[in-house]
Protein backbone atom coordinates (compact mmCIF):
# COMPACT_ATOMS: atom_id res chain seq x y z
CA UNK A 1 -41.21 -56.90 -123.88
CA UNK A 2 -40.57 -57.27 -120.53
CA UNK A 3 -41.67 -57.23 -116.90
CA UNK A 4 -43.87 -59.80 -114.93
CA UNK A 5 -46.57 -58.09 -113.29
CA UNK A 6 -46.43 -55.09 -115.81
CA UNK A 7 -45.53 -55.81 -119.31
CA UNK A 8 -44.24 -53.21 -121.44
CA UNK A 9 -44.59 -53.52 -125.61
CA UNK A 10 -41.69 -50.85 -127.08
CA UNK A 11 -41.52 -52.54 -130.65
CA UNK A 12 -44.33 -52.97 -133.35
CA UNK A 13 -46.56 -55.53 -132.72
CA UNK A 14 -49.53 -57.23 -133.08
CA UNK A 15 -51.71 -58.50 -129.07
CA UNK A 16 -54.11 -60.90 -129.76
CA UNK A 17 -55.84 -63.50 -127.59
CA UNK A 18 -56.42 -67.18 -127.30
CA UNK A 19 -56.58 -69.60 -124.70
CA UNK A 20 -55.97 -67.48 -122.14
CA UNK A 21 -52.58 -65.92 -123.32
CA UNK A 22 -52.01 -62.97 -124.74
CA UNK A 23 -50.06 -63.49 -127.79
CA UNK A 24 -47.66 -60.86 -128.94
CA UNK A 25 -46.64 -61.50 -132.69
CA UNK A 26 -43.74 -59.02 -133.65
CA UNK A 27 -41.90 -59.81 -136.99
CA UNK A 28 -39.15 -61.75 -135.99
CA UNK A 29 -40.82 -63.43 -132.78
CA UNK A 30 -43.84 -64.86 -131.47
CA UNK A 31 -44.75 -64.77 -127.65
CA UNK A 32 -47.35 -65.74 -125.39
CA UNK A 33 -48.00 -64.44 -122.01
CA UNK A 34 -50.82 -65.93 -119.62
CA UNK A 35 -53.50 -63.60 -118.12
CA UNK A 36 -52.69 -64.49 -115.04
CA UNK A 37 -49.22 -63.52 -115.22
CA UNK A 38 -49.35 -59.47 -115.39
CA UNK A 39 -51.93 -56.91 -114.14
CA UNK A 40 -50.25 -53.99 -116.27
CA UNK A 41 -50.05 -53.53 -119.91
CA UNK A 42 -48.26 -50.72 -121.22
CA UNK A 43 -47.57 -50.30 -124.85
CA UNK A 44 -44.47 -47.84 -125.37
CA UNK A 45 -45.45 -47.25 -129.43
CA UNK A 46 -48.18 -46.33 -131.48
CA UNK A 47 -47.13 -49.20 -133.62
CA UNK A 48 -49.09 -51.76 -132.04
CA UNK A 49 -52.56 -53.51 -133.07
CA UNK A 50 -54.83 -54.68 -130.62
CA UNK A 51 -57.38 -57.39 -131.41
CA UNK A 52 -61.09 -56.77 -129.86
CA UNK A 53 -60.92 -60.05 -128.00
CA UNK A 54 -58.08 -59.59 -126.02
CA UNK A 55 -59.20 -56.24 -125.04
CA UNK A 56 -62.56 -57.80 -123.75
CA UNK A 57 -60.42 -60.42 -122.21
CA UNK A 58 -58.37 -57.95 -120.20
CA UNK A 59 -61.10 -56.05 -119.07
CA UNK A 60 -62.73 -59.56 -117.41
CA UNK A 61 -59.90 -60.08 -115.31
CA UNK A 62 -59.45 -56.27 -114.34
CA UNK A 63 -55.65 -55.86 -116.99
CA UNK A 64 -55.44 -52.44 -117.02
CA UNK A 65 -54.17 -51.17 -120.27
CA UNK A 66 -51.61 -47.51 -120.40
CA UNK A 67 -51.42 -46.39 -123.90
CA UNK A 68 -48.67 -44.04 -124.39
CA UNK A 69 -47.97 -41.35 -127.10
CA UNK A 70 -45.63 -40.88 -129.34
CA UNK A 71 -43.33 -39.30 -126.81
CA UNK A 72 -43.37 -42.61 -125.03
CA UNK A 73 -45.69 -40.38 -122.35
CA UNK A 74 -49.08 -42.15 -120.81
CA UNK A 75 -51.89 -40.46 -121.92
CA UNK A 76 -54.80 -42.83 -121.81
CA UNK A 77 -56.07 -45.95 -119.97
CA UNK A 78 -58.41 -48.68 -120.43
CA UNK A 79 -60.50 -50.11 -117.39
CA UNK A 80 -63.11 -52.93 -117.18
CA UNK A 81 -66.60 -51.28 -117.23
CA UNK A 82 -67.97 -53.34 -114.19
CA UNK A 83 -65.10 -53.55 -111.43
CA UNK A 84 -66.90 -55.62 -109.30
CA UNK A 85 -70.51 -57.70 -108.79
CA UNK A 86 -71.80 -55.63 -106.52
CA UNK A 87 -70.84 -52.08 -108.30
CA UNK A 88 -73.91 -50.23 -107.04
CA UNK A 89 -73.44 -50.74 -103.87
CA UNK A 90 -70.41 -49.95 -103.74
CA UNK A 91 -71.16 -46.91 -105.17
CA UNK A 92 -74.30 -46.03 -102.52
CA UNK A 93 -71.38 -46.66 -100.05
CA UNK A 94 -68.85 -44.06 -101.57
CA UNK A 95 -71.69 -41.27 -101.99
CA UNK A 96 -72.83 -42.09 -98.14
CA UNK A 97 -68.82 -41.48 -96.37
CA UNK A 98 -69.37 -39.38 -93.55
CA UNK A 99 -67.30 -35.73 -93.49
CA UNK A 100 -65.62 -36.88 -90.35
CA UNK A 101 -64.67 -40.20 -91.79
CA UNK A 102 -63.10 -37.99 -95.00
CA UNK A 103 -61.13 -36.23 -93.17
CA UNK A 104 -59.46 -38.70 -91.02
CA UNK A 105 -58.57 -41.21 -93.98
CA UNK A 106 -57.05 -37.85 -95.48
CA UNK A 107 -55.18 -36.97 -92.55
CA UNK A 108 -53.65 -40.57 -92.51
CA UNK A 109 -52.51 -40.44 -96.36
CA UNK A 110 -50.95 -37.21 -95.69
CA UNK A 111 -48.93 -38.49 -92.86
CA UNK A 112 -47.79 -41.11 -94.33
CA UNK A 113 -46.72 -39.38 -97.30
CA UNK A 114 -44.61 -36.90 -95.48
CA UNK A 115 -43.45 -39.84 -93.10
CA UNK A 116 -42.04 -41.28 -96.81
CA UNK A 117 -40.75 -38.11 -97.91
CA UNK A 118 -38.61 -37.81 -94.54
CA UNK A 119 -37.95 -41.46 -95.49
CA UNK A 120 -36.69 -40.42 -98.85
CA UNK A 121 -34.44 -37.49 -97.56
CA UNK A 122 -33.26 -39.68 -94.67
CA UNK A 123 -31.26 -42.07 -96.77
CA UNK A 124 -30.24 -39.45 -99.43
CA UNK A 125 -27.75 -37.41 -96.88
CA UNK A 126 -30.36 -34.98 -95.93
CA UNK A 127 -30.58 -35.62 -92.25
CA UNK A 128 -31.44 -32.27 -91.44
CA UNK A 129 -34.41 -31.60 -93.58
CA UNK A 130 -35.47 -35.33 -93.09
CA UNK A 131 -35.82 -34.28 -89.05
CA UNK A 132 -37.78 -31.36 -89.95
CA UNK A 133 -40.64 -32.89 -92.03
CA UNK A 134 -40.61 -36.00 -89.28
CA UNK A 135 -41.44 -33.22 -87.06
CA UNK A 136 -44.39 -32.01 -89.61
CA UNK A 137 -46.22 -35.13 -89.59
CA UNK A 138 -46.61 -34.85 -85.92
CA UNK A 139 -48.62 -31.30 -86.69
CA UNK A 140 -51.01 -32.62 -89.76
CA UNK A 141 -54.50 -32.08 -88.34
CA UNK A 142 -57.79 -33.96 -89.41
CA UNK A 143 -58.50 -33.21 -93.11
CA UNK A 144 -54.63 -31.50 -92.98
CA UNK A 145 -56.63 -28.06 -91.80
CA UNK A 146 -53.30 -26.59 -91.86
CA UNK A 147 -52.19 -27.13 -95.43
CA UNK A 148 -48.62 -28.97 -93.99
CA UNK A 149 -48.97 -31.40 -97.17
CA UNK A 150 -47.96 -27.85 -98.85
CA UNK A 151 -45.43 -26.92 -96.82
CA UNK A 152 -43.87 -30.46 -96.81
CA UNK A 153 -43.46 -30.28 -100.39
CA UNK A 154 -41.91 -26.86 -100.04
CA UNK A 155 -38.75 -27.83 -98.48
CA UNK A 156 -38.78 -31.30 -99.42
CA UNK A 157 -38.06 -30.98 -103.33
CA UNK A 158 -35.62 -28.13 -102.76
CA UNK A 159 -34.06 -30.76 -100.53
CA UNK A 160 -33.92 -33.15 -103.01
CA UNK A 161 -33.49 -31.68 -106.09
CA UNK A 162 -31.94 -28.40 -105.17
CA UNK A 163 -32.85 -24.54 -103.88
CA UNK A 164 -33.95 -23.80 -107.28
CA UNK A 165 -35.79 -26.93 -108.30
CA UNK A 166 -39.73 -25.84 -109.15
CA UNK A 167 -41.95 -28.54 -110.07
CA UNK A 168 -43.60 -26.26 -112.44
CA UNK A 169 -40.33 -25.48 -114.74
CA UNK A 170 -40.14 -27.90 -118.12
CA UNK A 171 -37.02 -30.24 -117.07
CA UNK A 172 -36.29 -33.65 -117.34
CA UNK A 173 -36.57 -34.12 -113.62
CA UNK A 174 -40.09 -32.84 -113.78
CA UNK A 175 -40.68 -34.68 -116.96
CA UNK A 176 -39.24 -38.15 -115.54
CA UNK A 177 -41.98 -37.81 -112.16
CA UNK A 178 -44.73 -36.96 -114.11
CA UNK A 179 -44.27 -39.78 -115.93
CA UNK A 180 -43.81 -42.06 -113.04
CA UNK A 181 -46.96 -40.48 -110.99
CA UNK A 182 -48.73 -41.09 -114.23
CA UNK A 183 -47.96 -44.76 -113.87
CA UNK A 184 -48.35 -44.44 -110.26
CA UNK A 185 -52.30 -43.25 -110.76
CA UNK A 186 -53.08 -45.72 -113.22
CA UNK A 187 -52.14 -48.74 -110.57
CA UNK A 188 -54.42 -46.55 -108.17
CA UNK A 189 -57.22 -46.53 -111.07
CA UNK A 190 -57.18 -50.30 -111.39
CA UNK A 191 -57.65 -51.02 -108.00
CA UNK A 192 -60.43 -48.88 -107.35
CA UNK A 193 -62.20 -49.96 -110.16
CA UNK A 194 -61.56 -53.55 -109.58
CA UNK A 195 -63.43 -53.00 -106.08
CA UNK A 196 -66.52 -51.19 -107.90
CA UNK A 197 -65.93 -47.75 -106.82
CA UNK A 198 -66.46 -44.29 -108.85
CA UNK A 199 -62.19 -42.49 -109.39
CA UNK A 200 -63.80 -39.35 -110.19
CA UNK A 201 -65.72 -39.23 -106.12
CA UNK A 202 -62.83 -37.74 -104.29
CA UNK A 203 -62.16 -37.24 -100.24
CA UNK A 204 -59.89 -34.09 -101.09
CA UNK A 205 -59.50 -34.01 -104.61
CA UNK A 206 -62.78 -32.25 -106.52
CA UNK A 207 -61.74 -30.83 -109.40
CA UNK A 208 -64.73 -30.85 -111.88
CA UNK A 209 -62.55 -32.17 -114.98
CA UNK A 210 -60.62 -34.46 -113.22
CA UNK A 211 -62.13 -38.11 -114.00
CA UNK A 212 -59.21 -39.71 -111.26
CA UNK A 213 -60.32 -37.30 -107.95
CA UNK A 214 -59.90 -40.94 -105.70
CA UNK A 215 -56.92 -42.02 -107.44
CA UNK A 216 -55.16 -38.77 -106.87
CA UNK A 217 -55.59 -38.86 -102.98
CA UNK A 218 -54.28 -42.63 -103.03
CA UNK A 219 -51.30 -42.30 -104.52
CA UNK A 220 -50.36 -39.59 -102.72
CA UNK A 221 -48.26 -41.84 -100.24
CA UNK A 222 -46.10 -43.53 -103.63
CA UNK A 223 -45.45 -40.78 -105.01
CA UNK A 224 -42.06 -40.55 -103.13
CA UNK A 225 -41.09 -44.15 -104.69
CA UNK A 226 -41.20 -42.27 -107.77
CA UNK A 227 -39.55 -39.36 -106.46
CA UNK A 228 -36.15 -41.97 -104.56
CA UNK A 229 -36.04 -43.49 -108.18
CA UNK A 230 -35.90 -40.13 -110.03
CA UNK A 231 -33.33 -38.89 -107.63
CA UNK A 232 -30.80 -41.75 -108.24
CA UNK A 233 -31.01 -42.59 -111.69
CA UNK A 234 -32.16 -39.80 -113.97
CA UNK A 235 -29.43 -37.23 -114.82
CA UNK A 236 -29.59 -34.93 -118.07
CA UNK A 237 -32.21 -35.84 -120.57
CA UNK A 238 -35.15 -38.40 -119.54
CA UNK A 239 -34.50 -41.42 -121.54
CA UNK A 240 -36.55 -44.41 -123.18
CA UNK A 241 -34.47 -46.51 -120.21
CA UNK A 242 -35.23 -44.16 -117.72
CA UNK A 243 -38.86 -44.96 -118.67
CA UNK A 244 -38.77 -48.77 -118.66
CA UNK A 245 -36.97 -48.53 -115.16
CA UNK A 246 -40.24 -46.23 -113.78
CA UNK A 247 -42.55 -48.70 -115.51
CA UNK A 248 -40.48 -51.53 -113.72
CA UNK A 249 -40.99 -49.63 -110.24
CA UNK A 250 -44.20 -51.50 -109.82
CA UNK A 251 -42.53 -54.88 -109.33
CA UNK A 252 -39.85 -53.63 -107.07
CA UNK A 253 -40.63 -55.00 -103.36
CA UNK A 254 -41.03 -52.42 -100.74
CA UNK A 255 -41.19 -53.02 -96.83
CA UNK A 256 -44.56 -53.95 -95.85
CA UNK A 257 -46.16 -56.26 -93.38
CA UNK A 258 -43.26 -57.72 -92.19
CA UNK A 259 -42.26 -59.05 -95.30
CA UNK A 260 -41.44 -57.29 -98.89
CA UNK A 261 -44.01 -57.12 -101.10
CA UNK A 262 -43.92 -55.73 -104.96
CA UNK A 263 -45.49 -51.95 -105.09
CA UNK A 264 -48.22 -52.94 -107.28
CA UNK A 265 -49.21 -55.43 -104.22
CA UNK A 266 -48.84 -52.95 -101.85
CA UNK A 267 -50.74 -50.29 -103.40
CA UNK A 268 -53.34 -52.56 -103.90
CA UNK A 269 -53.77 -53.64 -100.07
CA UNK A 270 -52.91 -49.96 -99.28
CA UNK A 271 -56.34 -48.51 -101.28
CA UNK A 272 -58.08 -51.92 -100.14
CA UNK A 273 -57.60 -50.72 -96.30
CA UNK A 274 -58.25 -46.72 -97.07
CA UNK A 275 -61.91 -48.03 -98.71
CA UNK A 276 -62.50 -49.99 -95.85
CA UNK A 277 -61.68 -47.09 -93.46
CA UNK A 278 -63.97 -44.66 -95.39
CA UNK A 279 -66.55 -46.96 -94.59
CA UNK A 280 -66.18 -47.72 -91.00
CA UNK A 281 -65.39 -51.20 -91.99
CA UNK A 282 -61.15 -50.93 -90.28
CA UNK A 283 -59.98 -48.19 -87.85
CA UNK A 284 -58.03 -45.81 -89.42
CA UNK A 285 -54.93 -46.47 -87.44
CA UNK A 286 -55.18 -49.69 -88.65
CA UNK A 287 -54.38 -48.96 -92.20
CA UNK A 288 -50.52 -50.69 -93.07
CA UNK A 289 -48.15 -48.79 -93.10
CA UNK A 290 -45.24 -49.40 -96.01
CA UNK A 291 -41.74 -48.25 -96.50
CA UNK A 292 -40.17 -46.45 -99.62
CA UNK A 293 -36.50 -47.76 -100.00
């Protein structure tokens, strides 16, 4: 087990609840963790047993729990089933955001993610490319019109991974982000839950059979944390280690308000200022901005 604000279970065990901890009972050890103490739970094996009572006790204080298959992948999450108190209006909010507001909050996350990717290629030796997509975020238009998320992405992961890198070919490279931006989108879930909103109500995302449409526009700005953390550690086959590491990414501090604040925190305050935008609650140029590295 290990990790403070996510906690990762990779041996057989049995989670159980009482008096506020979360007791973890393996065969040769016994440990309890407080609630208060994580946000994350992600069990790495199918060999674990979860009491009823701690999951009701996780879903009261918003714990998100990743299960995992048995290649170690995420593949499911549970959320509380009221985020918040006041749930419905929340929801009348989401399903009233004006077009105009939509496509300004979109803009913004697509700037900054390109502003990160530059970020990403800046301090990986690839000045050149780095200057180009610094240029791009100058030409993103309202709602990105112009599709430059696209081209971004284009000449960023050649960039980073090479001329022949395809994010659609079965590698380990591809295998290690996916399993990061899973992670990535289940922090996003949480928070947007947690504040009583609907994930599958998307500002660009609105794919029918996608149940995280909000989540996948908010994360759109980590998603190069995952991508700096791929780049200098993975190298041949995707490992169980290389999978604890992205699963410790959320409690790595980042740049952000003038301080350093873990990723988890910042995604958290990052979705927190994007909802409030969306409904004409904060400016849009006064969302945060946040480093990568």
């Amino acid at each position: 087990m290990s990790g403070f604000r996510s906690i990762v279970i990779e041996s057989p065990s049995k989670l159980s609840y009482k008096g506020g901890y979360m007791v973890v009972r393996k065969e040769d050890d016994t440990t309890k963790v407080h609630l208060s103490e994580f946000q994350t739970l992600v069990l790495h094996t199918n060999q674990v047993y979860v009491s009823a009572y701690l999951l009701s006790e996780l879903a009261k204080v918003k714990i998100s729990l990743v299960v995992s298959d048995e290649r170690h992948d995420p593949v499911g999450q549970f959320l509380p089933l009221y985020g918040a108190h006041n749930t419905v209006a929340r929801i009348d909010e989401q399903l009233a955001w004006g077009l105009v507001a939509k496509k300004q909050v979109w803009q913004r996350i697509i700037k900054d993610k390109i502003a990160h990717q530059a970020r990403v290629l800046g301090v990986r030796a690839r000045e050149d490319d780095a200057a180009q997509l610094e240029r791009i975020v100058d030409e993103v238009r309202s709602g990105d019109s112009t599709h430059r998320e696209a081209h971004a992405a284009h000449l960023y992961f050649r960039s980073l991974f090479g001329p022949d890198f395809s994010r659609d070919d079965e590698t380990p490279i591809n295998a290690a982000l996916n399993y990061g931006y899973a992670l990535l989108l289940s922090t996003v879930n949480r928070e947007i839950v947690s504040r009583g909103y609907l994930t599958q109500e998307g500002i660009c995302h609105h794919n029918d059979f996608n149940q995280f449409n909000l989540s996948c526009d908010f994360m759109e700005p980590f998603r190069p944390i995952v991508d700096r953390i791929v780049f200098d550690n993975v190298e041949g086959d995707f490992t169980k280690d290389d999978k604890l590491m992205l699963v410790d990414m959320l409690n790595q501090a980042v740049p952000y308000r003038g301080g350093a604040y873990r990723v988890s925190s910042v995604v958290s305050l990052y979705v927190k200022d994007c909802l409030d935008a969306l409904s004409r609650r904060l400016s849009v140029d006064a969302i945060e901005p946040f480093d990568v590295v």
